[in-house]
N, C-alpha and C. Protein backbone atom coordinates (compact mmCIF):
# COMPACT_ATOMS: atom_id res chain seq x y z
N UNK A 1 -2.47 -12.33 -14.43
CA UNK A 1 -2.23 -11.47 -15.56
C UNK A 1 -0.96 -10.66 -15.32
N UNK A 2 -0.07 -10.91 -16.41
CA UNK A 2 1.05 -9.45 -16.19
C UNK A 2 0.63 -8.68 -16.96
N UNK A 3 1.17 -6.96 -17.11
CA UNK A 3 1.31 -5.97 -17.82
C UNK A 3 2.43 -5.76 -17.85
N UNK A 4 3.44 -5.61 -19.22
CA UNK A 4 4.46 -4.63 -18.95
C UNK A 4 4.85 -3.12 -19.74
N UNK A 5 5.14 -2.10 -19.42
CA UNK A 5 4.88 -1.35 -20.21
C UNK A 5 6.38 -0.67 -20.93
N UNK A 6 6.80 -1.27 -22.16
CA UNK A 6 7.30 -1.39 -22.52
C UNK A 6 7.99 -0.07 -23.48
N UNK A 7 8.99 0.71 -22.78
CA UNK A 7 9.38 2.49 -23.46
C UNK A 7 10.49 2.66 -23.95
N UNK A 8 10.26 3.46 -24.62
CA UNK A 8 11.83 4.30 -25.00
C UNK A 8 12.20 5.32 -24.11
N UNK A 9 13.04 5.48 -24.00
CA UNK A 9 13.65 6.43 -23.01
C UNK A 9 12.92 6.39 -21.40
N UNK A 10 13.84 7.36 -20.57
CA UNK A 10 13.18 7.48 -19.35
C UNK A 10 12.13 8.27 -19.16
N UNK A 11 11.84 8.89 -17.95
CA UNK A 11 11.95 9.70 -17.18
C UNK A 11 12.64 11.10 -16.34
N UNK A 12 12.49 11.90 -16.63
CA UNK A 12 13.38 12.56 -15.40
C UNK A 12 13.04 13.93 -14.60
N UNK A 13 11.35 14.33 -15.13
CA UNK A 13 10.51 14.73 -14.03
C UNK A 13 10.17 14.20 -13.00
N UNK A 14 10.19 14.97 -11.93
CA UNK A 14 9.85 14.22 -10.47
C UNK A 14 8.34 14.10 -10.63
N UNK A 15 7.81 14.81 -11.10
CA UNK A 15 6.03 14.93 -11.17
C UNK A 15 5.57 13.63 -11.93
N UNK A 16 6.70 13.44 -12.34
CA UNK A 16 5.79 12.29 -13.75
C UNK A 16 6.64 11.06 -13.14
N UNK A 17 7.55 10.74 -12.55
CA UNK A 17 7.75 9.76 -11.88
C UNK A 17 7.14 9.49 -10.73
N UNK A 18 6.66 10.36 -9.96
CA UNK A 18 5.50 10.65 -9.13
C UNK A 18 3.81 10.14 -8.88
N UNK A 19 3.72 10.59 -10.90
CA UNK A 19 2.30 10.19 -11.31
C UNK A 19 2.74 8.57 -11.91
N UNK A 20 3.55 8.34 -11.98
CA UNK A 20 3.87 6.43 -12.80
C UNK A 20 4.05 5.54 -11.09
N UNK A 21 4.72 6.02 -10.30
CA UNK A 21 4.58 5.41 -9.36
C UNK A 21 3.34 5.28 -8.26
N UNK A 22 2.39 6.17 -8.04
CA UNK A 22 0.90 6.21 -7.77
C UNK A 22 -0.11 5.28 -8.55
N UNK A 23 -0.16 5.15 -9.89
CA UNK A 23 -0.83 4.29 -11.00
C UNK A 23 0.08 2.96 -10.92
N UNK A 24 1.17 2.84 -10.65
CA UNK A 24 1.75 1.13 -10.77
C UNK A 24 0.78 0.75 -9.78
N UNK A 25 1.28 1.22 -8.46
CA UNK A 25 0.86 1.24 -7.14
C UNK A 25 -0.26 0.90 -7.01
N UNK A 26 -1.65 1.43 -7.55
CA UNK A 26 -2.94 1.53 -7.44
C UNK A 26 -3.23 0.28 -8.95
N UNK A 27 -2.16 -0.23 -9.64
CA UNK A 27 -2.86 -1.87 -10.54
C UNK A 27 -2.38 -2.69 -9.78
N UNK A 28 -1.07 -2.55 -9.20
CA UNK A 28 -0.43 -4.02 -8.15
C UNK A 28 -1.86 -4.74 -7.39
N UNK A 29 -2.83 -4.49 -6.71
CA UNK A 29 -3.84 -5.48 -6.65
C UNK A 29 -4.61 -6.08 -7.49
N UNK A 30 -4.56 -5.41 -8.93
CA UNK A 30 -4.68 -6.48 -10.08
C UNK A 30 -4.18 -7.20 -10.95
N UNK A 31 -3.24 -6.57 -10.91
CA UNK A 31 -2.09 -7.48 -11.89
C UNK A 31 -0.63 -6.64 -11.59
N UNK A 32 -0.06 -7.89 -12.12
CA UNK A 32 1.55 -7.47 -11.73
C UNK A 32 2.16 -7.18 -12.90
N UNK A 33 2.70 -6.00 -12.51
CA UNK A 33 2.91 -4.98 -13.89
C UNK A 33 4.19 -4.44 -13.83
N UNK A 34 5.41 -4.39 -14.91
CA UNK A 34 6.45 -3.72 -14.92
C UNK A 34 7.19 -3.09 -15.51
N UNK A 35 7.28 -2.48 -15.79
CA UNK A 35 7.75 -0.92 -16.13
C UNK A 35 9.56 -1.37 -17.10
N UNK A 36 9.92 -1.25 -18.48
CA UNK A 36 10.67 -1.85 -18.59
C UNK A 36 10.95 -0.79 -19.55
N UNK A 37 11.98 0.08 -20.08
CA UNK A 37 12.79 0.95 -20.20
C UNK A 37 13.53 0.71 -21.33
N UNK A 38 13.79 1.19 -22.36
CA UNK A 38 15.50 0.89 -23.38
C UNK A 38 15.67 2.10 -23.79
N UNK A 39 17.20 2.50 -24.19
CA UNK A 39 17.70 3.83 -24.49
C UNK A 39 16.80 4.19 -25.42
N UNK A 40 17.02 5.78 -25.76
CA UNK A 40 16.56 6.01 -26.55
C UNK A 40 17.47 7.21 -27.11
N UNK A 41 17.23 6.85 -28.74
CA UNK A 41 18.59 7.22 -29.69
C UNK A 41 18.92 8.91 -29.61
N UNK A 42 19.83 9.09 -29.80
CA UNK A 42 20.27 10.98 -29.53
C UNK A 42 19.99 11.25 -30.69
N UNK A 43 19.20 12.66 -30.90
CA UNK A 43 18.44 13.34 -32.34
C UNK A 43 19.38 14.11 -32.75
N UNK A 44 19.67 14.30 -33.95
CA UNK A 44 20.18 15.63 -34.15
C UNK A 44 19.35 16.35 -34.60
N UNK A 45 19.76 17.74 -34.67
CA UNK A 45 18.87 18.69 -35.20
C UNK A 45 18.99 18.48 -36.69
N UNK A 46 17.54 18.64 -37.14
CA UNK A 46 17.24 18.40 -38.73
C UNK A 46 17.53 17.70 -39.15
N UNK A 47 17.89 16.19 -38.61
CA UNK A 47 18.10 14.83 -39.09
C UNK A 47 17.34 14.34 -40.55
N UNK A 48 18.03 14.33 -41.68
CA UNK A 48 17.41 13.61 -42.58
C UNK A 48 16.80 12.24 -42.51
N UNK A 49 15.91 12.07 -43.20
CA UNK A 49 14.75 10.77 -43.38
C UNK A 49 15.58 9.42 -43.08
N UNK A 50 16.67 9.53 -43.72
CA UNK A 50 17.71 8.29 -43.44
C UNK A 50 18.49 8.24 -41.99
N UNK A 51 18.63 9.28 -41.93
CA UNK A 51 19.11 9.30 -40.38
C UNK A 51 17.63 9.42 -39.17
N UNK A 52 16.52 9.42 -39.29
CA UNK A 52 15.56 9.38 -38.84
C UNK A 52 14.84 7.62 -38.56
N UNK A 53 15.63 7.17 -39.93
CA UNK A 53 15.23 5.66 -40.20
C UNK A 53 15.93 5.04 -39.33
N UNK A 54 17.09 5.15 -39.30
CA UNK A 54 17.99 4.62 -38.33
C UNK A 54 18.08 4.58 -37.15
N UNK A 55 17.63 5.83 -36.64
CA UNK A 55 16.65 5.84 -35.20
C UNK A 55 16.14 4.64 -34.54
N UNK A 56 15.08 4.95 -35.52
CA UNK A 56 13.93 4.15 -35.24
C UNK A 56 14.11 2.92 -35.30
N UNK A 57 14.99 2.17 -36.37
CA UNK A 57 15.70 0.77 -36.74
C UNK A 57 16.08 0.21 -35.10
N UNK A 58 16.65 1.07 -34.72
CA UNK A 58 17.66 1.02 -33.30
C UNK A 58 17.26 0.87 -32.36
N UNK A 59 15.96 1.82 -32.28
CA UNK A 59 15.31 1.69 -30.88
C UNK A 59 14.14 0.42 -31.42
N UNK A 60 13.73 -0.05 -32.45
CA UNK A 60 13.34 -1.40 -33.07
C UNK A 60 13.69 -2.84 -32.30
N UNK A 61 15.01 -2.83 -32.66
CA UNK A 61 15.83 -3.30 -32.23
C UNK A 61 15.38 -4.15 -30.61
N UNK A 62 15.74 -2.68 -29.84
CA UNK A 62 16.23 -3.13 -28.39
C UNK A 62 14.39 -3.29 -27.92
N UNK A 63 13.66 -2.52 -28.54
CA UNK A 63 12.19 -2.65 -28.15
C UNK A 63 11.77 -4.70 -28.47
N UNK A 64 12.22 -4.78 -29.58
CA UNK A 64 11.64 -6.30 -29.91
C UNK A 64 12.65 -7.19 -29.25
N UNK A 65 13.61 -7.07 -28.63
CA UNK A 65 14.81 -7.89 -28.15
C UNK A 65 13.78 -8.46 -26.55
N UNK A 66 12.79 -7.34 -26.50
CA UNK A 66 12.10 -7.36 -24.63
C UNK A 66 10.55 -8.12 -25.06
N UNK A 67 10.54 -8.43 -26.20
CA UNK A 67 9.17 -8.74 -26.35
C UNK A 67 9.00 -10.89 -26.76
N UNK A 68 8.20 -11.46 -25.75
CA UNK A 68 8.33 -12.69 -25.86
C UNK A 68 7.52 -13.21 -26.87
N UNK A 69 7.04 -14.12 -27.84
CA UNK A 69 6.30 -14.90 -28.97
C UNK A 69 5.12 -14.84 -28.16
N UNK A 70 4.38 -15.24 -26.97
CA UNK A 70 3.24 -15.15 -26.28
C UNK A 70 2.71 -13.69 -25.75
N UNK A 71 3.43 -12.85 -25.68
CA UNK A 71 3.15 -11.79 -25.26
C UNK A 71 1.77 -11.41 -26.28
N UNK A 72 0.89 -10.51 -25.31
CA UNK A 72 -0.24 -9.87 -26.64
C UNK A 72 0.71 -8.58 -26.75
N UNK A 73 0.86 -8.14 -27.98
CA UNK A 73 1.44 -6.15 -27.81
C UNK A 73 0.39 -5.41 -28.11
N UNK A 74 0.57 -4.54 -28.13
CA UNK A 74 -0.19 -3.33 -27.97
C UNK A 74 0.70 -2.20 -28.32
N UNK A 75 0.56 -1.88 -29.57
CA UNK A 75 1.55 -0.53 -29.56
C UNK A 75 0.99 0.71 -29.60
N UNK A 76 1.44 1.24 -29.51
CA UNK A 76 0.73 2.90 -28.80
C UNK A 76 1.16 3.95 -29.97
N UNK A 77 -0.01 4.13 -30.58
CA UNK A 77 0.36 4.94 -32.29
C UNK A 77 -0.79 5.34 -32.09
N UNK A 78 -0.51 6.58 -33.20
CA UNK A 78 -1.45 7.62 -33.54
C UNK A 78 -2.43 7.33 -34.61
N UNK A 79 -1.31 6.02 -35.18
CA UNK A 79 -2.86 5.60 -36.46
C UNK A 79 -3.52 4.17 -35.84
N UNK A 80 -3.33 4.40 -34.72
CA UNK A 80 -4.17 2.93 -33.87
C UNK A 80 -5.31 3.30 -33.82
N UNK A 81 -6.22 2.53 -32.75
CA UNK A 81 -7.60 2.30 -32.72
C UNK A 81 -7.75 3.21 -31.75
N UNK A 82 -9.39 4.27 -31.60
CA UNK A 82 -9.36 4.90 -30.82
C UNK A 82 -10.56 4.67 -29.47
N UNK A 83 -10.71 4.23 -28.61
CA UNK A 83 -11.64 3.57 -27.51
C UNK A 83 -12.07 4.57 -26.55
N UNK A 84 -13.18 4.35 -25.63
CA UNK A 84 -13.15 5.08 -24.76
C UNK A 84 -12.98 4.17 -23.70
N UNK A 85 -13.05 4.63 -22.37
CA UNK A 85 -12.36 3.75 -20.94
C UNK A 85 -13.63 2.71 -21.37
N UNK A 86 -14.33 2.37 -21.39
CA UNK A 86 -15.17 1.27 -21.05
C UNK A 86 -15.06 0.30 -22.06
N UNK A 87 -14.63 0.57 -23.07
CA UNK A 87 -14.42 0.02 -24.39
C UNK A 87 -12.78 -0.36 -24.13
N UNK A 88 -12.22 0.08 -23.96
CA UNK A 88 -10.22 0.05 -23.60
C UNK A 88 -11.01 -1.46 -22.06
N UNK A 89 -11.78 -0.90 -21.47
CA UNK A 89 -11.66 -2.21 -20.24
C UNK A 89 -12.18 -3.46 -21.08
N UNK A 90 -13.53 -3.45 -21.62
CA UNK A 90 -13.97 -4.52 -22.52
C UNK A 90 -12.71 -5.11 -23.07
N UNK A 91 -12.16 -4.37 -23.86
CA UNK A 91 -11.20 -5.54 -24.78
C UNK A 91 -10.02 -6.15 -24.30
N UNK A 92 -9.57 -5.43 -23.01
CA UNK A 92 -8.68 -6.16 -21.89
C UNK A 92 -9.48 -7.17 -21.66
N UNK A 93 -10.45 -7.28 -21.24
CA UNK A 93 -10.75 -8.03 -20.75
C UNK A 93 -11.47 -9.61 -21.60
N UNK A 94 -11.86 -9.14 -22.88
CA UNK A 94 -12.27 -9.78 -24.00
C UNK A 94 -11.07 -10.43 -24.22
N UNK A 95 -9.52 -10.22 -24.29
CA UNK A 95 -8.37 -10.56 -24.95
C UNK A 95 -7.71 -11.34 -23.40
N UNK A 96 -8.15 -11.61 -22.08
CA UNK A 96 -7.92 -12.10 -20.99
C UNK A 96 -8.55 -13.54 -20.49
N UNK A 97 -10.18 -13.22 -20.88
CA UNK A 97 -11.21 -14.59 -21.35
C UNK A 97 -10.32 -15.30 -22.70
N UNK A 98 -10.25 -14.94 -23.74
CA UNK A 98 -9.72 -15.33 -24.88
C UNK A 98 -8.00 -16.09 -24.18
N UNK A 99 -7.49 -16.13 -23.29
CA UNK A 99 -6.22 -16.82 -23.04
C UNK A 99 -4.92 -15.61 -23.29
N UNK A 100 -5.26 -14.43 -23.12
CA UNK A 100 -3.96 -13.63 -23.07
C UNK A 100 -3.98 -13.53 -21.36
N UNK A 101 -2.51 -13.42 -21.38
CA UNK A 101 -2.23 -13.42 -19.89
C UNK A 101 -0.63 -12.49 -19.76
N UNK A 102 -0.13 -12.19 -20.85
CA UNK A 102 0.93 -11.69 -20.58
C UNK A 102 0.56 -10.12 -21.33
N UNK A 103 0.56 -8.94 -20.98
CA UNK A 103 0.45 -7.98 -21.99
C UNK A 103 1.25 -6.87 -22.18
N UNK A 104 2.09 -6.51 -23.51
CA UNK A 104 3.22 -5.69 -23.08
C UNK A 104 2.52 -4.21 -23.96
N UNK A 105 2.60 -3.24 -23.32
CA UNK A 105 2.20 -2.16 -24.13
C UNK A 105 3.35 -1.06 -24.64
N UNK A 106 3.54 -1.07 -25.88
CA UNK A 106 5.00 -0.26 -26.04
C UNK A 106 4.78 1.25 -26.66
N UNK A 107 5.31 1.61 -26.07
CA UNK A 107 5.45 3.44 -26.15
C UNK A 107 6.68 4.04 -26.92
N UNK A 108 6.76 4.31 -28.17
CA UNK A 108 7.67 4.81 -28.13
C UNK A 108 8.53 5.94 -28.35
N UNK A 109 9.57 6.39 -28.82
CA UNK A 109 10.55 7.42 -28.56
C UNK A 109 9.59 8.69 -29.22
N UNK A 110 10.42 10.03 -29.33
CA UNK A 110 9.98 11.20 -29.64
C UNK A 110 9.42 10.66 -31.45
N UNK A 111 10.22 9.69 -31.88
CA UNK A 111 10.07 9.73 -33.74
C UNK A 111 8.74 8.51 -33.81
N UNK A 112 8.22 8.19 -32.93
CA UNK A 112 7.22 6.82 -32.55
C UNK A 112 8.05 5.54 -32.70
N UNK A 113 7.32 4.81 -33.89
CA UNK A 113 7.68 3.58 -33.42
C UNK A 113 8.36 3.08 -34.53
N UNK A 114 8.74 2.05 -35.12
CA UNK A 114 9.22 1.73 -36.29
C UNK A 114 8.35 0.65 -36.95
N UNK A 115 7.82 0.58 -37.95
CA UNK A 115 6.96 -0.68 -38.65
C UNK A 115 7.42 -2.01 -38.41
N UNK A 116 8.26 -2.55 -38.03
CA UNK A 116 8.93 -3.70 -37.20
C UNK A 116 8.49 -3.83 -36.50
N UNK A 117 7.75 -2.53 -34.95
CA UNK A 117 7.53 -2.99 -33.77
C UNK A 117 5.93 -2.74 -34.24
N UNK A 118 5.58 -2.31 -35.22
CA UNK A 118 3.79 -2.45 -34.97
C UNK A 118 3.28 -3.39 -36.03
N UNK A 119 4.58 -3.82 -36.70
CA UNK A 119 4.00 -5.46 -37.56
C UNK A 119 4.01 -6.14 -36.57
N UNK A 120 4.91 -6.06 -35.25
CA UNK A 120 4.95 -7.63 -34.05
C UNK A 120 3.47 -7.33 -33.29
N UNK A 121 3.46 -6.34 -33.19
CA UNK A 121 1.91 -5.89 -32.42
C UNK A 121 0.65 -6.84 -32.80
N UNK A 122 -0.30 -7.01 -31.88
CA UNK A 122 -1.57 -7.71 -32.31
C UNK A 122 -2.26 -6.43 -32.49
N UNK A 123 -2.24 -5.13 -31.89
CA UNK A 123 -3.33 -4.29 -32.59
C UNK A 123 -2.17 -3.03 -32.04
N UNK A 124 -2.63 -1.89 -32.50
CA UNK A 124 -2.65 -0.15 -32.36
C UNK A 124 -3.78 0.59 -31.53
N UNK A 125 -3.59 1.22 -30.69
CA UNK A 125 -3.96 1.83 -30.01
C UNK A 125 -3.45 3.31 -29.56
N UNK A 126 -4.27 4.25 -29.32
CA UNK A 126 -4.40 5.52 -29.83
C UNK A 126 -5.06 6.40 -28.77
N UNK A 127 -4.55 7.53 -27.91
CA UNK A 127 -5.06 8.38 -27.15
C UNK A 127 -5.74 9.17 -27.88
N UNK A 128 -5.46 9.65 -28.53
CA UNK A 128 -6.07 10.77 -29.17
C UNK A 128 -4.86 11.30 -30.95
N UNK A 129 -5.58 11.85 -31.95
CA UNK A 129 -5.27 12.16 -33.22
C UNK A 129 -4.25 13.45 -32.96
N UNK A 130 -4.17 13.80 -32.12
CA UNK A 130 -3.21 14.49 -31.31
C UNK A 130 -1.47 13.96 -30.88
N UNK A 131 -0.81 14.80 -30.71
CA UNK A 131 0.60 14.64 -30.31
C UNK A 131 1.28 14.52 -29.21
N UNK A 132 1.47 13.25 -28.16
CA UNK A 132 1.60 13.69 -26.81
C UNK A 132 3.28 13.41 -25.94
N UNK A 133 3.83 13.76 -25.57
CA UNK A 133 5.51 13.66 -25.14
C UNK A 133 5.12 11.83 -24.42
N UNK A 134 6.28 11.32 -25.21
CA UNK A 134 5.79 9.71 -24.94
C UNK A 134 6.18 9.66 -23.34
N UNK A 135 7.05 10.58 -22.46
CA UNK A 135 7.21 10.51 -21.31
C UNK A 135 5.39 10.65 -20.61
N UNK A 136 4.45 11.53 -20.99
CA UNK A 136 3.52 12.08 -20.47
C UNK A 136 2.37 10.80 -21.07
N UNK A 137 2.78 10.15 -22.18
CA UNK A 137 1.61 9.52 -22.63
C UNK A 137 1.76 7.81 -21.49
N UNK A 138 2.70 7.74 -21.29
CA UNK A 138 3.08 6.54 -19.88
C UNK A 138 2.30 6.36 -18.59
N UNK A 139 1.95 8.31 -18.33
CA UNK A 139 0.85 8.07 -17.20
C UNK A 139 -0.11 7.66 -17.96
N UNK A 140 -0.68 8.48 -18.97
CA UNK A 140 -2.25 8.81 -19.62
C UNK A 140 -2.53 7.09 -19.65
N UNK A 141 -1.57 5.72 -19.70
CA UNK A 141 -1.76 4.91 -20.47
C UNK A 141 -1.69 4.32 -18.84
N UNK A 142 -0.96 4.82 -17.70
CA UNK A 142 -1.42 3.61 -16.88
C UNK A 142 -2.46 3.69 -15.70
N UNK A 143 -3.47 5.61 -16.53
CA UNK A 143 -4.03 5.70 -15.54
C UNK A 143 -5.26 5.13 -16.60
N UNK A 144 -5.20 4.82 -17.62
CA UNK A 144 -6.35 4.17 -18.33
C UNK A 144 -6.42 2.23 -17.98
N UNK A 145 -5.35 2.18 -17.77
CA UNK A 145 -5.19 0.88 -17.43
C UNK A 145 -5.71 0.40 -15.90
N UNK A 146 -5.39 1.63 -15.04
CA UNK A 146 -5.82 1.48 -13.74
C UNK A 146 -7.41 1.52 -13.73
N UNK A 147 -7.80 2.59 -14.64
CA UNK A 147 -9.13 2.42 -14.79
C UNK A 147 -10.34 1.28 -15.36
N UNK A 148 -9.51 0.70 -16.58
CA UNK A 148 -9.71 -0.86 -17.09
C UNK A 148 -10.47 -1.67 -16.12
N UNK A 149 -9.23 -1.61 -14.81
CA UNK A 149 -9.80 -2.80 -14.14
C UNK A 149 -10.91 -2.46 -13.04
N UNK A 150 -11.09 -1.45 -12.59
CA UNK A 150 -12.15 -0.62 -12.14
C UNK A 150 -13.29 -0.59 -12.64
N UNK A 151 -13.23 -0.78 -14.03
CA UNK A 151 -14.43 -0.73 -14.80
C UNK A 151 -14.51 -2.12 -14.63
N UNK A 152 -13.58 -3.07 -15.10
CA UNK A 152 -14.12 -4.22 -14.96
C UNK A 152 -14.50 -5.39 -13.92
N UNK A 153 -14.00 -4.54 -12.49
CA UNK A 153 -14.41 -5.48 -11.15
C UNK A 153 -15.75 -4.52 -10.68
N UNK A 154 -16.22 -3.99 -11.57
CA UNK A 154 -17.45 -2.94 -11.06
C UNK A 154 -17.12 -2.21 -9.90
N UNK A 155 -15.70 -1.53 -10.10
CA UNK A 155 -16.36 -0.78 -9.04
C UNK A 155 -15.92 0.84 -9.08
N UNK A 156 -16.43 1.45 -8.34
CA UNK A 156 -16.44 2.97 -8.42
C UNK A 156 -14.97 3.35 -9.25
N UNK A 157 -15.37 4.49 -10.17
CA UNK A 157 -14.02 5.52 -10.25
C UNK A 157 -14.90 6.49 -11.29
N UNK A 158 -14.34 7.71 -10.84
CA UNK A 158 -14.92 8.87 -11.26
C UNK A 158 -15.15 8.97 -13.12
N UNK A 159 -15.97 9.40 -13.54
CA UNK A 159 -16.35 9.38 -15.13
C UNK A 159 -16.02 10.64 -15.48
């Protein structure tokens, strides 16, 4: 199985590069997973709707340029589906039996995502109805992922 987790912009807390490199670290004995990056567009202040569109067009763009025809996606939106860990491991694992083997999960910029990248998506998926800095939602997503497979080789991790 690969994972890749597919973002806009970087990083550039040490804490949170900290917490992404501990969670790669701790799935590498289940799957090989990689971390794959594209700019992400400069805001201006009070950007109109059209200049907001364009954004998003852009970072569209370089997001679907990384994404292969076999890949399953998974895009990471607020009007996605909402699971809890045992339910998030089930359907990994439901969509793994079923012949997915490649899975890219995309995160994106401060404006989300653009309808381009969640028409290519096979589903939406959703932390919470809440608002979270897509830098911070990268751990939340690969310590749920780390947990996935925990749940699904039965074995211990804290509830």
């Amino acid at each position: 199985m690969k994972i890749t987790i597919l973002c806009v912009g970087g990083l550039k807390e040490n804490y949170l590069k900290q917490a992404v490199s501990e969670y790669t670290k701790r799935i590498t004995p289940y799957s090989t997973i990689n971390i794959i990056e594209v700019a992400e567009e400069r805001l201006r202040d009070g950007g109109a709707m059209a200049y907001e569109e364009s954004v998003l067009i852009a970072e569209a763009g370089r997001l679907l340029g990384k994404i292969n025809d076999k890949d399953f996606v998974i895009a990471l939106d607020i009007c996605g589906k909402q699971l809890s860990s045992s339910e998030f491991s089930e359907f990994i694992s439901s969509k793994m039996t079923g012949g997915a083997s490649s899975f890219v999960f995309v995160v994106g910029g401060s404006l989300g995502l653009h309808k381009s990248v969640l028409d290519r998506s096979n589903c939406g998926l959703s932390f919470s109805k809440m608002t979270f800095p897509h830098q911070l939602i990268r751990v939340n997503l690969l310590e749920q992922i780390y947990r996935a497979f925990r749940i699904m080789k039965g074995e211990p991790y804290h509830k």
